[in-house]
N, C-alpha and C. Protein backbone atom coordinates (compact mmCIF):
# COMPACT_ATOMS: atom_id res chain seq x y z
N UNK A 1 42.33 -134.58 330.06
CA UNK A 1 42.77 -135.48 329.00
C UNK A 1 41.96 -136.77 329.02
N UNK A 2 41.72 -137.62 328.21
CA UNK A 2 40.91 -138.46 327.74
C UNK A 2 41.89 -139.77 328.68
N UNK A 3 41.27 -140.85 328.88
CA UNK A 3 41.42 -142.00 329.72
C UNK A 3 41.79 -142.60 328.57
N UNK A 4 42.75 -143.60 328.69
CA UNK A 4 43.36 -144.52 327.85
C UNK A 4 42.52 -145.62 327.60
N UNK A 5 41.46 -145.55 327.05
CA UNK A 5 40.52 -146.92 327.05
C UNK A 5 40.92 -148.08 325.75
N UNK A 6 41.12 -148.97 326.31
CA UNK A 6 40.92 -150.19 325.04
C UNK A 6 39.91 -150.28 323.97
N UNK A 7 38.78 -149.77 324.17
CA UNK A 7 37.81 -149.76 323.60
C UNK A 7 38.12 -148.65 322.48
N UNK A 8 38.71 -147.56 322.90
CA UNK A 8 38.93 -146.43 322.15
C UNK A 8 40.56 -146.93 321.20
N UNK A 9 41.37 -147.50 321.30
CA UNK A 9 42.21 -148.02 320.63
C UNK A 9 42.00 -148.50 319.74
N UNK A 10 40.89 -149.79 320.04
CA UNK A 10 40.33 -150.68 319.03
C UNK A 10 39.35 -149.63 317.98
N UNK A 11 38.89 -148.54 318.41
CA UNK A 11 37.87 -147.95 317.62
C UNK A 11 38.69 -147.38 316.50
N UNK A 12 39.79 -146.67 317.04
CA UNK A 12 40.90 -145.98 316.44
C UNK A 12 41.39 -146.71 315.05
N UNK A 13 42.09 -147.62 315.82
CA UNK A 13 42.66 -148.74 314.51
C UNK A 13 41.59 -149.23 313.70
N UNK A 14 41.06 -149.83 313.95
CA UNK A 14 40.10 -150.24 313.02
C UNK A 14 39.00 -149.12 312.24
N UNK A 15 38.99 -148.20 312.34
CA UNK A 15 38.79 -146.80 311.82
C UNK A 15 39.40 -146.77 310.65
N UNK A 16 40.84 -146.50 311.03
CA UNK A 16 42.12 -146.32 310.28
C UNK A 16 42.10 -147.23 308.93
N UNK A 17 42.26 -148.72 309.54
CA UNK A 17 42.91 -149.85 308.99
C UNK A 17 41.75 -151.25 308.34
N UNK A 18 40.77 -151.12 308.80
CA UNK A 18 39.66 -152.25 308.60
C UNK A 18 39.24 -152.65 307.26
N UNK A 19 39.33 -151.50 306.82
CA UNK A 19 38.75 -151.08 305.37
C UNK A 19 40.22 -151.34 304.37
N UNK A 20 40.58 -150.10 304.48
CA UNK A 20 42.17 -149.56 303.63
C UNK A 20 42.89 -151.21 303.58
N UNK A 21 42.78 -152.00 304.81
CA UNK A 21 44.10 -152.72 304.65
C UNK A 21 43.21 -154.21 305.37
N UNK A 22 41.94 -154.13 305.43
CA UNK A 22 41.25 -155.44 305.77
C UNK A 22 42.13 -155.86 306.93
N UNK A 23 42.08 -154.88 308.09
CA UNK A 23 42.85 -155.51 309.47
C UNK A 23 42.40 -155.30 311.07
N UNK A 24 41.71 -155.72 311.86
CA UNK A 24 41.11 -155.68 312.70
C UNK A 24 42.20 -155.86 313.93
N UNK A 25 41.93 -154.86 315.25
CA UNK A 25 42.68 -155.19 316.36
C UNK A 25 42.08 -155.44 317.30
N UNK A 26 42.10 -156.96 317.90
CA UNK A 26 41.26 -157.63 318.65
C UNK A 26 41.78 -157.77 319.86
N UNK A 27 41.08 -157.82 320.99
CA UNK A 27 41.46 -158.19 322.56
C UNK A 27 41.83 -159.67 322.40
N UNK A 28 43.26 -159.81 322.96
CA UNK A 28 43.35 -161.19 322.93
C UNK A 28 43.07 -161.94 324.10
N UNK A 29 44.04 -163.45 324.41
CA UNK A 29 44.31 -163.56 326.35
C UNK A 29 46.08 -163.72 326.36
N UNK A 30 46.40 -164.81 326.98
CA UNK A 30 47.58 -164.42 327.67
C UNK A 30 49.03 -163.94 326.60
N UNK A 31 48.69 -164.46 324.93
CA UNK A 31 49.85 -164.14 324.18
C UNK A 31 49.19 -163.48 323.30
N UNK A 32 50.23 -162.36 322.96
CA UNK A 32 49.46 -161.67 321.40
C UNK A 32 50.53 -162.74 320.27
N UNK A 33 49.40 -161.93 319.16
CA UNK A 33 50.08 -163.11 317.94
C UNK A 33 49.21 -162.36 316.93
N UNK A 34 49.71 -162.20 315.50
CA UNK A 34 49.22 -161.78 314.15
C UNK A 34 48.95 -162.95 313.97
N UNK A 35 47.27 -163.24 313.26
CA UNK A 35 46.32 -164.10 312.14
C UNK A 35 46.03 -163.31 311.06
N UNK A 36 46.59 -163.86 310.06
CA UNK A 36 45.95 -163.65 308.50
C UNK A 36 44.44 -163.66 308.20
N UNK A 37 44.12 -163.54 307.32
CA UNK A 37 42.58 -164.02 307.05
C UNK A 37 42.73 -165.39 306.90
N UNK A 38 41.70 -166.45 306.85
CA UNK A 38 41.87 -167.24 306.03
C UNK A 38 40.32 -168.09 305.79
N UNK A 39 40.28 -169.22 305.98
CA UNK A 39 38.77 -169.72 305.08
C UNK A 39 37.65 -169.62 306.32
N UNK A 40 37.83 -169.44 307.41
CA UNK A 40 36.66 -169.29 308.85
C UNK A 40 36.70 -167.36 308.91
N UNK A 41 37.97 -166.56 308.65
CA UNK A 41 37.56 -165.35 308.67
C UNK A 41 37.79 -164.27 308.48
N UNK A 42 37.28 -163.69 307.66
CA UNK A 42 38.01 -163.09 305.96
C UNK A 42 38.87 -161.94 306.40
N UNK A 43 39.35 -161.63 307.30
CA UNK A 43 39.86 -160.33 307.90
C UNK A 43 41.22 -160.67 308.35
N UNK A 44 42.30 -159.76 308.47
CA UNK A 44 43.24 -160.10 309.14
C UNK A 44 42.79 -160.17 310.61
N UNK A 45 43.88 -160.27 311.78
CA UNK A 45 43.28 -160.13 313.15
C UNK A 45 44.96 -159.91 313.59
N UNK A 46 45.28 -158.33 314.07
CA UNK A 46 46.31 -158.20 315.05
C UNK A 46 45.71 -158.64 316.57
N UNK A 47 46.65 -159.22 317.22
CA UNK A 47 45.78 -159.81 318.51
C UNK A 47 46.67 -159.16 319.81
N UNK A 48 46.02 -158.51 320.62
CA UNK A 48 47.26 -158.16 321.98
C UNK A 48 46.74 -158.65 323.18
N UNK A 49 47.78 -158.57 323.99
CA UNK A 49 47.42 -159.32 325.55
C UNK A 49 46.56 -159.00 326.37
N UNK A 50 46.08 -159.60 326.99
CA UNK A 50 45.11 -159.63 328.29
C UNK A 50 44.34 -157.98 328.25
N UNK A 51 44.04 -157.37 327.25
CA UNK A 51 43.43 -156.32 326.90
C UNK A 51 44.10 -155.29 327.25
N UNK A 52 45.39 -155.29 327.49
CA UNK A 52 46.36 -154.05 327.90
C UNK A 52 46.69 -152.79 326.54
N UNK A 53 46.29 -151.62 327.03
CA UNK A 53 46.39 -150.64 326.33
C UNK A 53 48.24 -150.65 325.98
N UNK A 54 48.72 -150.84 326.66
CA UNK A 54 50.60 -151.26 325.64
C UNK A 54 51.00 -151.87 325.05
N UNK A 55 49.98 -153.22 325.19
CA UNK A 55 50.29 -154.60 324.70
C UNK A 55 49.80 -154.12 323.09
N UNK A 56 48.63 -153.52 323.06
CA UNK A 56 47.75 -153.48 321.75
C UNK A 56 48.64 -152.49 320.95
N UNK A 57 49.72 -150.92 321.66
CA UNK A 57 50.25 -150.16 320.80
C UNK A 57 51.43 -150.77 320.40
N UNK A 58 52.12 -151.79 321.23
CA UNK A 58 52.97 -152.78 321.13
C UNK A 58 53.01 -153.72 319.71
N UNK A 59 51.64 -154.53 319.39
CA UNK A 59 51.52 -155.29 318.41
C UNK A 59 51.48 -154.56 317.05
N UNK A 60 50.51 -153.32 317.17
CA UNK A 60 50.39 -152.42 315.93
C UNK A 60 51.52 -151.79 315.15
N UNK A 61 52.71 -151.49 316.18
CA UNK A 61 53.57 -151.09 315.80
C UNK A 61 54.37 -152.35 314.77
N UNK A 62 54.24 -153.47 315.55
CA UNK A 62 55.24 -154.49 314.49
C UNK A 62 54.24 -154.49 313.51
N UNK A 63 52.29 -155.16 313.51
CA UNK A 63 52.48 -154.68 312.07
C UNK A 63 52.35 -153.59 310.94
N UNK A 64 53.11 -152.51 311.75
CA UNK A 64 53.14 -150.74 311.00
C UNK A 64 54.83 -151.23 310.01
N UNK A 65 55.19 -152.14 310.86
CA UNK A 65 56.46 -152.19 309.75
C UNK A 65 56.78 -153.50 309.22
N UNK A 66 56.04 -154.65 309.28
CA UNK A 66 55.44 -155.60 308.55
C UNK A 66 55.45 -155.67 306.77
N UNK A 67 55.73 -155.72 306.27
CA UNK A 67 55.79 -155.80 304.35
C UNK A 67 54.61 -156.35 304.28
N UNK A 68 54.59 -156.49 303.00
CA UNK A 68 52.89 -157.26 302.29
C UNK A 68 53.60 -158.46 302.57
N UNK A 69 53.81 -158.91 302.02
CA UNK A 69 54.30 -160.34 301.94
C UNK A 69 54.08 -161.20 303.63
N UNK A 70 55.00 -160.29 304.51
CA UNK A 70 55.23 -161.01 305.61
C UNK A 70 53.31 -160.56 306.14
N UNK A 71 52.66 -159.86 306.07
CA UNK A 71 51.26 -159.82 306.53
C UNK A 71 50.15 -160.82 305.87
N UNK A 72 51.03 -161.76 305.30
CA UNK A 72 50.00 -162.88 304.89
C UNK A 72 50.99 -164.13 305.87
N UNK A 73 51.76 -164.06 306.35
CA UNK A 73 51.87 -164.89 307.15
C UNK A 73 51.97 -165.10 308.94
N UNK A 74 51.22 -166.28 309.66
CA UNK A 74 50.95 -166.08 311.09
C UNK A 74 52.56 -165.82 311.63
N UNK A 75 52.01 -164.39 312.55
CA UNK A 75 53.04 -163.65 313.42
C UNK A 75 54.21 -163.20 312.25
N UNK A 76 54.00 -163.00 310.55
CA UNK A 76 54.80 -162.16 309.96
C UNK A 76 56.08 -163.01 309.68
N UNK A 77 55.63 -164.71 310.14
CA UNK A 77 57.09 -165.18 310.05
C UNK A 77 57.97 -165.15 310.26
N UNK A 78 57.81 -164.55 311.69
CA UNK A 78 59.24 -164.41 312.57
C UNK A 78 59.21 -166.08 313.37
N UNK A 79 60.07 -166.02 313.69
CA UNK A 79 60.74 -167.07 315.01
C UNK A 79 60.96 -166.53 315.97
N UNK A 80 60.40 -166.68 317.52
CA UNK A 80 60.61 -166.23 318.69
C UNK A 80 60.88 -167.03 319.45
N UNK A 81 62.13 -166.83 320.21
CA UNK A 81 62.71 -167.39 321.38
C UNK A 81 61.70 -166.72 322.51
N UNK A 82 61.16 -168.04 323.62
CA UNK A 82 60.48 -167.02 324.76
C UNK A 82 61.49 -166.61 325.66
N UNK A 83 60.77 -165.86 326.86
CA UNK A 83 61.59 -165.49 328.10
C UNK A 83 62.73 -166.69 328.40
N UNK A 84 64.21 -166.46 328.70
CA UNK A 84 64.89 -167.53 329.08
C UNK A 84 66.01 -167.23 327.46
N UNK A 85 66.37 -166.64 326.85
CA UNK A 85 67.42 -166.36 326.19
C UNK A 85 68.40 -166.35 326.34
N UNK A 86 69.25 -167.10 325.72
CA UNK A 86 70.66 -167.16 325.59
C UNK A 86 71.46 -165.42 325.27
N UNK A 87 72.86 -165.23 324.88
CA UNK A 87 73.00 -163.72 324.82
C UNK A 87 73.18 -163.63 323.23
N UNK A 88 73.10 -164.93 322.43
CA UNK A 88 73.03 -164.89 321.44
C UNK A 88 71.49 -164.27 320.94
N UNK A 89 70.65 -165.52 321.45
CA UNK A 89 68.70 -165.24 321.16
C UNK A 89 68.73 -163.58 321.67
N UNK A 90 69.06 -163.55 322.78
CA UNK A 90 68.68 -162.00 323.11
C UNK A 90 69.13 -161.10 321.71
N UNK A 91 70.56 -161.10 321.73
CA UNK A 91 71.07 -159.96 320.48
C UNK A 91 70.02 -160.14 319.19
N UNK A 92 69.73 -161.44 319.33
CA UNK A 92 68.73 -161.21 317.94
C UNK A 92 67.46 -160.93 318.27
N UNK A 93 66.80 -161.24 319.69
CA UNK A 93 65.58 -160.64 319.92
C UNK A 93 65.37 -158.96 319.90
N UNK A 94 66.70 -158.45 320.50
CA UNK A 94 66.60 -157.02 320.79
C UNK A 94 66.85 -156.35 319.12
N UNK A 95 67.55 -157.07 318.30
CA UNK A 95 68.09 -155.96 316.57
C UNK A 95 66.53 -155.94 316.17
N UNK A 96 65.64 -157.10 316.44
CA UNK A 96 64.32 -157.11 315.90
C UNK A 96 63.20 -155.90 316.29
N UNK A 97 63.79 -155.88 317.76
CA UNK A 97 62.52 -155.16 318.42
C UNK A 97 62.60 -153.51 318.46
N UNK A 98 64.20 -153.28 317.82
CA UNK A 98 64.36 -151.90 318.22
C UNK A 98 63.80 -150.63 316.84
N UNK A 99 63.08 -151.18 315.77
CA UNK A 99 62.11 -150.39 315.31
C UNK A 99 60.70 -150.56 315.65
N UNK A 100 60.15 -151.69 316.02
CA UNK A 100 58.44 -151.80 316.71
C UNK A 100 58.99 -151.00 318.09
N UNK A 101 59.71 -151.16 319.03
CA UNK A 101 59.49 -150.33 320.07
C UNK A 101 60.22 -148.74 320.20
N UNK A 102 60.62 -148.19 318.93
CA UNK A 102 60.84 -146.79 318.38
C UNK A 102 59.33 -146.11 318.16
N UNK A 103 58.74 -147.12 316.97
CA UNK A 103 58.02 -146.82 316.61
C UNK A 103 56.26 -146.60 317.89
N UNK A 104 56.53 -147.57 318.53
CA UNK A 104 55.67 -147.39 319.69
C UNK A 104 55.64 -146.68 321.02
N UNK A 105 56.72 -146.13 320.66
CA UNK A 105 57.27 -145.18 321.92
C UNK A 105 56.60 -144.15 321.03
N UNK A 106 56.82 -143.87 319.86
CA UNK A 106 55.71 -142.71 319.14
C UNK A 106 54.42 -142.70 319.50
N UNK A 107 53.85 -144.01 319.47
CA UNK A 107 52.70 -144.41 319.60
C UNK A 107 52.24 -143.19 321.15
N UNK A 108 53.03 -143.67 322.25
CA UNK A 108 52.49 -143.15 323.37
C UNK A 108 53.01 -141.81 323.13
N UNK A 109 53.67 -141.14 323.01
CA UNK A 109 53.89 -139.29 322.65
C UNK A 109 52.68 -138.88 322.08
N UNK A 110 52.32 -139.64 320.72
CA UNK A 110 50.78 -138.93 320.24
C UNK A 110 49.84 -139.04 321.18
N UNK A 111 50.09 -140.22 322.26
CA UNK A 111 48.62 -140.74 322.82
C UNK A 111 48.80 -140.10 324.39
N UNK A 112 49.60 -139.39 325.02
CA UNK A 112 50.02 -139.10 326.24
C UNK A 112 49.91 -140.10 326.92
N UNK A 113 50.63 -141.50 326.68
CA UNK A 113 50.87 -142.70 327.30
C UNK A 113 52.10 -142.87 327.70
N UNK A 114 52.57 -143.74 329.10
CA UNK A 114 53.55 -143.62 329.27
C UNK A 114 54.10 -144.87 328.33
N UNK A 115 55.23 -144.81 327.90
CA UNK A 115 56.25 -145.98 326.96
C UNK A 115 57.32 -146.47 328.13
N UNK A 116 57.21 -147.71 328.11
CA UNK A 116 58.37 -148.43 328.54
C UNK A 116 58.54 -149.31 328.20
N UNK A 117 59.99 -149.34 327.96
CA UNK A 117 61.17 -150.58 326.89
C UNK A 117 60.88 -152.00 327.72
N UNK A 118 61.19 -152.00 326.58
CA UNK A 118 60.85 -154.23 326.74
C UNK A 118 61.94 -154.91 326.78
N UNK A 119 62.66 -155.74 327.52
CA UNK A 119 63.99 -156.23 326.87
C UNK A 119 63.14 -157.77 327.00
N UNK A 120 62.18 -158.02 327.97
CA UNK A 120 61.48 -159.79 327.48
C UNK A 120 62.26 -160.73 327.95
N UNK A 121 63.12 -160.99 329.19
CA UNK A 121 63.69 -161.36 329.16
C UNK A 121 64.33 -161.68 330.43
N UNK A 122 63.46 -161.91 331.63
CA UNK A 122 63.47 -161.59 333.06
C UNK A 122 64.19 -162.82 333.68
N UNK A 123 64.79 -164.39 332.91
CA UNK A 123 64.92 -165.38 333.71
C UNK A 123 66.07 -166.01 332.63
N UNK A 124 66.51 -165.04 331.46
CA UNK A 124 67.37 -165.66 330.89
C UNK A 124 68.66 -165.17 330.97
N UNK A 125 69.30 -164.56 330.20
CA UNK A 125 70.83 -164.04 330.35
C UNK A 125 70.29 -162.23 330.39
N UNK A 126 71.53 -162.10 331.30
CA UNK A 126 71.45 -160.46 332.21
C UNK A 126 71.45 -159.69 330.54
N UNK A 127 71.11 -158.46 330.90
CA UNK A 127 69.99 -158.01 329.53
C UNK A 127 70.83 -156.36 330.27
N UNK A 128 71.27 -155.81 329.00
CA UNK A 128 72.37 -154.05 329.12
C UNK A 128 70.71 -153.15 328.74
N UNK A 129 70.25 -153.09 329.87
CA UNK A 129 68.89 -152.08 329.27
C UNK A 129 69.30 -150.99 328.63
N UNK A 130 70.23 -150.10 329.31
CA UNK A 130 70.46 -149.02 329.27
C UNK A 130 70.58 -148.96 327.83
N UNK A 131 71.75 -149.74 327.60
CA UNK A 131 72.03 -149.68 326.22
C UNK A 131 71.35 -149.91 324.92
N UNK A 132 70.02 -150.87 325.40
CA UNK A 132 68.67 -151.36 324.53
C UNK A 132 67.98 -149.62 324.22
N UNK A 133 67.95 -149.28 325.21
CA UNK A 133 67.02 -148.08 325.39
C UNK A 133 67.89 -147.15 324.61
N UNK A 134 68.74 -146.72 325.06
CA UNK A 134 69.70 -145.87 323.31
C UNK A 134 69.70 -146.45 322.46
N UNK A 135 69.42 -147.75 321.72
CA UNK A 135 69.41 -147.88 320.60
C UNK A 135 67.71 -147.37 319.89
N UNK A 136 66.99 -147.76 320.72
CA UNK A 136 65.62 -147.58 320.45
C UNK A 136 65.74 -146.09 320.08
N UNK A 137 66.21 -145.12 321.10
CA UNK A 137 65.72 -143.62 320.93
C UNK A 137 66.83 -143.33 319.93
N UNK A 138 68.15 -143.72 319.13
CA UNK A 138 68.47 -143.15 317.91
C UNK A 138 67.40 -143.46 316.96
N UNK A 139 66.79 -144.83 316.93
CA UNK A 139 66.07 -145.12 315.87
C UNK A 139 64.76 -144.40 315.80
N UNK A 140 64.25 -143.86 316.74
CA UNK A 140 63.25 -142.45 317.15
C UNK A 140 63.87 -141.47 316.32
N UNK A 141 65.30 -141.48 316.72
CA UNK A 141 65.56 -139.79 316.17
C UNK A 141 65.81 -139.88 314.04
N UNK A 142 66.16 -141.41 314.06
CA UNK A 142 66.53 -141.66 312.85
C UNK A 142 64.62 -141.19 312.25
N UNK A 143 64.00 -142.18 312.45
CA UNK A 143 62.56 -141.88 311.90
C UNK A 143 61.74 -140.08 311.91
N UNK A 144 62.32 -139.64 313.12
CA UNK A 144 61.83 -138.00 313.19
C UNK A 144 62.32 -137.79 311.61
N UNK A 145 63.37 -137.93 311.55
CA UNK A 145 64.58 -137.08 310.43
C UNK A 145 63.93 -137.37 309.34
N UNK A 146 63.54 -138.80 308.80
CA UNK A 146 63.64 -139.11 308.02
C UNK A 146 62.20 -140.06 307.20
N UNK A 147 61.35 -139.71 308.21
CA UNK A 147 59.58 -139.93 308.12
C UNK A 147 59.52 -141.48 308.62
N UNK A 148 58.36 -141.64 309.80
CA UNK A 148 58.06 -142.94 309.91
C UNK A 148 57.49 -143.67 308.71
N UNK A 149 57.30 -145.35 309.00
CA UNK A 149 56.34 -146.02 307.63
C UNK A 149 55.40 -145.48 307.67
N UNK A 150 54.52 -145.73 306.27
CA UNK A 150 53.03 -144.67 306.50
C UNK A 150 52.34 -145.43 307.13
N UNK A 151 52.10 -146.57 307.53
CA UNK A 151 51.12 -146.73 308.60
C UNK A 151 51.90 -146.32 309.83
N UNK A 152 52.37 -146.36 310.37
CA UNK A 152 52.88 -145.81 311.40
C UNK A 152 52.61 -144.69 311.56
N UNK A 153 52.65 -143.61 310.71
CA UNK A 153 52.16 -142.41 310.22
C UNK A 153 51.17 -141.87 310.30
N UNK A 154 50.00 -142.70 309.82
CA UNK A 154 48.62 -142.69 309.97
C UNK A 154 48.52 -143.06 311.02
N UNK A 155 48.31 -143.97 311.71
CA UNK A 155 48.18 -144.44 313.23
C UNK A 155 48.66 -143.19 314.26
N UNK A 156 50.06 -142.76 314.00
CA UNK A 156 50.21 -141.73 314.87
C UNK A 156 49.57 -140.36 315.00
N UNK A 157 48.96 -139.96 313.61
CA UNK A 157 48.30 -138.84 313.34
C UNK A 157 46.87 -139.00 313.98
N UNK A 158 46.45 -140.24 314.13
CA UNK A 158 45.09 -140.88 314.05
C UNK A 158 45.04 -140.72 315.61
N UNK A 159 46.31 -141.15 316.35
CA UNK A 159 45.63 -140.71 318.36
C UNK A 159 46.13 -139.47 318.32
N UNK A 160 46.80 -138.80 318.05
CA UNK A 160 47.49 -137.15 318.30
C UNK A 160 46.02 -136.90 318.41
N UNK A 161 45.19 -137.07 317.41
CA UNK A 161 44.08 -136.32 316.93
C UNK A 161 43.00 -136.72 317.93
N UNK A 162 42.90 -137.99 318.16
CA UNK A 162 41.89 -138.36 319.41
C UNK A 162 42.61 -137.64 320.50
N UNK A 163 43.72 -137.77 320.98
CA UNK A 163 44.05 -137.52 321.99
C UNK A 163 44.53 -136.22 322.00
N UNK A 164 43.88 -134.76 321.15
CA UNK A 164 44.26 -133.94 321.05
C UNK A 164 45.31 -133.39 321.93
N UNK A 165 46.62 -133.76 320.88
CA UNK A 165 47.91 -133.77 320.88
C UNK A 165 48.50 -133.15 319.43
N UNK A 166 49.62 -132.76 319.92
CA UNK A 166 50.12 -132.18 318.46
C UNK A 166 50.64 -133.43 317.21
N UNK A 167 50.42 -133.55 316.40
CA UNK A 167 50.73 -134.64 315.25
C UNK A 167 52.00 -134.61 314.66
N UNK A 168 53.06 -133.41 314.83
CA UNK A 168 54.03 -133.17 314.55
C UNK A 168 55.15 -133.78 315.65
N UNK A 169 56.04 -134.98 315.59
CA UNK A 169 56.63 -135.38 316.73
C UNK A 169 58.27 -134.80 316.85
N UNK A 170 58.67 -134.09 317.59
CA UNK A 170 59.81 -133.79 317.51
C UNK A 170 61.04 -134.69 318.54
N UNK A 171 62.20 -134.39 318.69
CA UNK A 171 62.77 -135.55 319.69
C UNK A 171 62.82 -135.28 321.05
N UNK A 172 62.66 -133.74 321.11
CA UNK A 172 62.57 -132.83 322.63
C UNK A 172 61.58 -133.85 323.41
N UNK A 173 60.31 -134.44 322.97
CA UNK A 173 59.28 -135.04 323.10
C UNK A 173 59.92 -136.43 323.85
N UNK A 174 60.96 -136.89 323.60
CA UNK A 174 61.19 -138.45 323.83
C UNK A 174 62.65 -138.42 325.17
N UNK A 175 62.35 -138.41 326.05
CA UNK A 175 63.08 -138.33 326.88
C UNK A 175 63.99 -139.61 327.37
N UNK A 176 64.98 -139.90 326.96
CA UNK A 176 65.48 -140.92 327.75
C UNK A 176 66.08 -140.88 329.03
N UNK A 177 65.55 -141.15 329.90
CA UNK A 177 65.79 -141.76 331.56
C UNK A 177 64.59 -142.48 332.09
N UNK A 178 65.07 -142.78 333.23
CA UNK A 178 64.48 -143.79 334.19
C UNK A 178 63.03 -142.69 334.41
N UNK A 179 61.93 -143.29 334.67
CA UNK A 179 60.71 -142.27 335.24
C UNK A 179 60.26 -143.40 335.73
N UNK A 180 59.84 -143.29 337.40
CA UNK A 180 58.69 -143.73 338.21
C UNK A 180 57.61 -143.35 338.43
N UNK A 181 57.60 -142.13 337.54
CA UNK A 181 56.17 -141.07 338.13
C UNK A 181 55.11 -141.66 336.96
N UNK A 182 53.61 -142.01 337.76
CA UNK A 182 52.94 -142.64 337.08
C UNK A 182 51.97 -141.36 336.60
N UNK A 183 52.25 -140.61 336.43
CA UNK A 183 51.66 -139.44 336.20
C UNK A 183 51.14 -139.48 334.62
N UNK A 184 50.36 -139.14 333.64
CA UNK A 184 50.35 -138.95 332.73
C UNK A 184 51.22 -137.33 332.40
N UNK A 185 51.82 -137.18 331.56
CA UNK A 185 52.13 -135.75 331.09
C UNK A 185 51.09 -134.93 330.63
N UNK A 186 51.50 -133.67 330.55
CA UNK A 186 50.92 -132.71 329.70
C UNK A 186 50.80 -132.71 328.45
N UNK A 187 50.18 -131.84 327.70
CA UNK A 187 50.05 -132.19 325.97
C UNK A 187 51.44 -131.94 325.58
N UNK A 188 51.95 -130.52 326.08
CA UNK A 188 53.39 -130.33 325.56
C UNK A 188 54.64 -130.92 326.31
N UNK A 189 54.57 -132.09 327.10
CA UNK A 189 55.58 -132.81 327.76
C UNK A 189 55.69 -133.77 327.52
N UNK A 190 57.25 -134.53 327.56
CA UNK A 190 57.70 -135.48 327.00
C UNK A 190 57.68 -136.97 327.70
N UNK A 191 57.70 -137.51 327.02
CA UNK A 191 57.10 -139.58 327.40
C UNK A 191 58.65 -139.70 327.70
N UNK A 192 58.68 -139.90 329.23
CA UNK A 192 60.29 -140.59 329.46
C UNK A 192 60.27 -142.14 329.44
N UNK A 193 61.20 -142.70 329.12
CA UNK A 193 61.14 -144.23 329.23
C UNK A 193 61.86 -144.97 330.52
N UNK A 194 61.02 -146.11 330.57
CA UNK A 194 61.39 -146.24 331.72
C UNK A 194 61.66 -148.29 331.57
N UNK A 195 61.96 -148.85 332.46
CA UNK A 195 62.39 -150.25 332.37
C UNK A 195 61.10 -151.26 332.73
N UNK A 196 60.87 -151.97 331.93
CA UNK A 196 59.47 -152.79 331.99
C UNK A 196 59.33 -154.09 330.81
N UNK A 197 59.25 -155.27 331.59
CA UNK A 197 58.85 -156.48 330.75
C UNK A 197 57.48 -156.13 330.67
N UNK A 198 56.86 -156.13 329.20
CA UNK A 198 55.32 -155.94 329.35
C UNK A 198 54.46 -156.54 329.89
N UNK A 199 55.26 -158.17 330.24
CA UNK A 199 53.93 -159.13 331.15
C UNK A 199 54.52 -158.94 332.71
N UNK A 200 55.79 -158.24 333.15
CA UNK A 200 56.28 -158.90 334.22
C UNK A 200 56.18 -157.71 335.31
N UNK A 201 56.30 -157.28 336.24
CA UNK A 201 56.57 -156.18 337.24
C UNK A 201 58.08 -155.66 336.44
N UNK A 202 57.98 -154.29 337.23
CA UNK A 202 58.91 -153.16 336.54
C UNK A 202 60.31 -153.39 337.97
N UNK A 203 61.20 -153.12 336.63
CA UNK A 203 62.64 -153.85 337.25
C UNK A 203 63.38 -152.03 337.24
N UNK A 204 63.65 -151.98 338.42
CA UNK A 204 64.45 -150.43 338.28
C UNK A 204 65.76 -150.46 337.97
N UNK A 205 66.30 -149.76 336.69
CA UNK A 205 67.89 -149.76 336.70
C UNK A 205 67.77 -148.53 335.74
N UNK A 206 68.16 -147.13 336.72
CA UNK A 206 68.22 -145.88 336.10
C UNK A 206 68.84 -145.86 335.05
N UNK A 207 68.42 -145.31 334.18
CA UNK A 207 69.68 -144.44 332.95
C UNK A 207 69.52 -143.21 332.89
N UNK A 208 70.29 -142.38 333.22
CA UNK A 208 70.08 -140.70 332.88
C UNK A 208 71.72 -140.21 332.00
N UNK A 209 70.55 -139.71 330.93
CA UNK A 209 71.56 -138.98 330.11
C UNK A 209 71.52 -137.60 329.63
């Protein structure tokens, strides 16, 4: 199976998207963040962290479900609370995140990458993973049923195909429990999820269902 290269991500997306939708995915440094075009450089610019192959399927996914409107504005015009959330900020950080990280848990099934949930949130109020992580995988099973956005769509068809993988995603594919095994899977085996701040070391708290 093919090595997860950054280089090959960036080739991918911007393949896809450069042209069709004037949008480039760039290596960032320590924060990712969406830039518009504007008068220094005529392109959009999705930006991800410290060149991490999760960070980059991470950003694409929010803007796979992004509107026109909100893709002319920096970071889509959200408001983000950082690490250190109240249980209020959290509930609204997590209703936000649980279609970009549905949708990017797809991301790694096409790409035989491992996916692990984000709750972001390592120094603020105690965070119900378990329960983050079932909401994410109904909204997996909701999108199987019922077709991802089409960029999401395209993007996912677009690594299946690099990463000759099947393009058809079913839910057998999306395993929810705890996995420590740093193993990549097989073409026909499923991406289990597992517990992980994307900037921070991995925090173990099983879920098996």
């Amino acid at each position: 199976m093919k090595s997860h290269d950054i280089d090959d991500l960036i080739a991918l997306f911007d393949g896809e998207f450069s042209e069709s939708e004037n949008t480039r995915l760039i290596r960032g440094g320590d924060e990712p963040i969406y830039l518009p075009a504007d008068t220094q450089i005529s392109y959009h610019r999705v930006i991800f962290a410290h060149g991490f192959f999760a960070s980059g399927l991470h950003e694409i996914a929010h803007w796979c479900i992004a509107g026109k409107a909100r893709r002319l504005l920096e970071d889509f015009g959200y408001w983000y609370a950082p690490d250190g959330r109240d249980a209020d900020q959290q509930t609204a950080f997590e209703n936000v995140e649980i279609k970009p990280q549905a949708i990017e848990w797809a991301f790694c099934v096409a790409a035989g990458f491992n996916f692990n949930v984000s709750v972001d949130n390592l120094s603020g109020v105690e965070v119900d993973r378990c329960a983050f992580k079932h909401r994410v995988h109904k909204q997996v099973n909701a999108y199987i049923a019922s077709g991802f956005p089409p960029r999401a769509q395209q993007f996912i068809s677009a690594l299946a195909r690099f990463y000759d993988r099947d393009e058809k995603l079913n839910i057998k594919q999306f395993a929810l429990k705890d996995s420590n095994n740093p193993q990549e899977p097989a073409n026909n085996q499923s991406i289990a999820v597992s517990d992980m701040n994307l900037h921070a070391e991995k925090v173990k708290a099983p879920c098996y269902v």
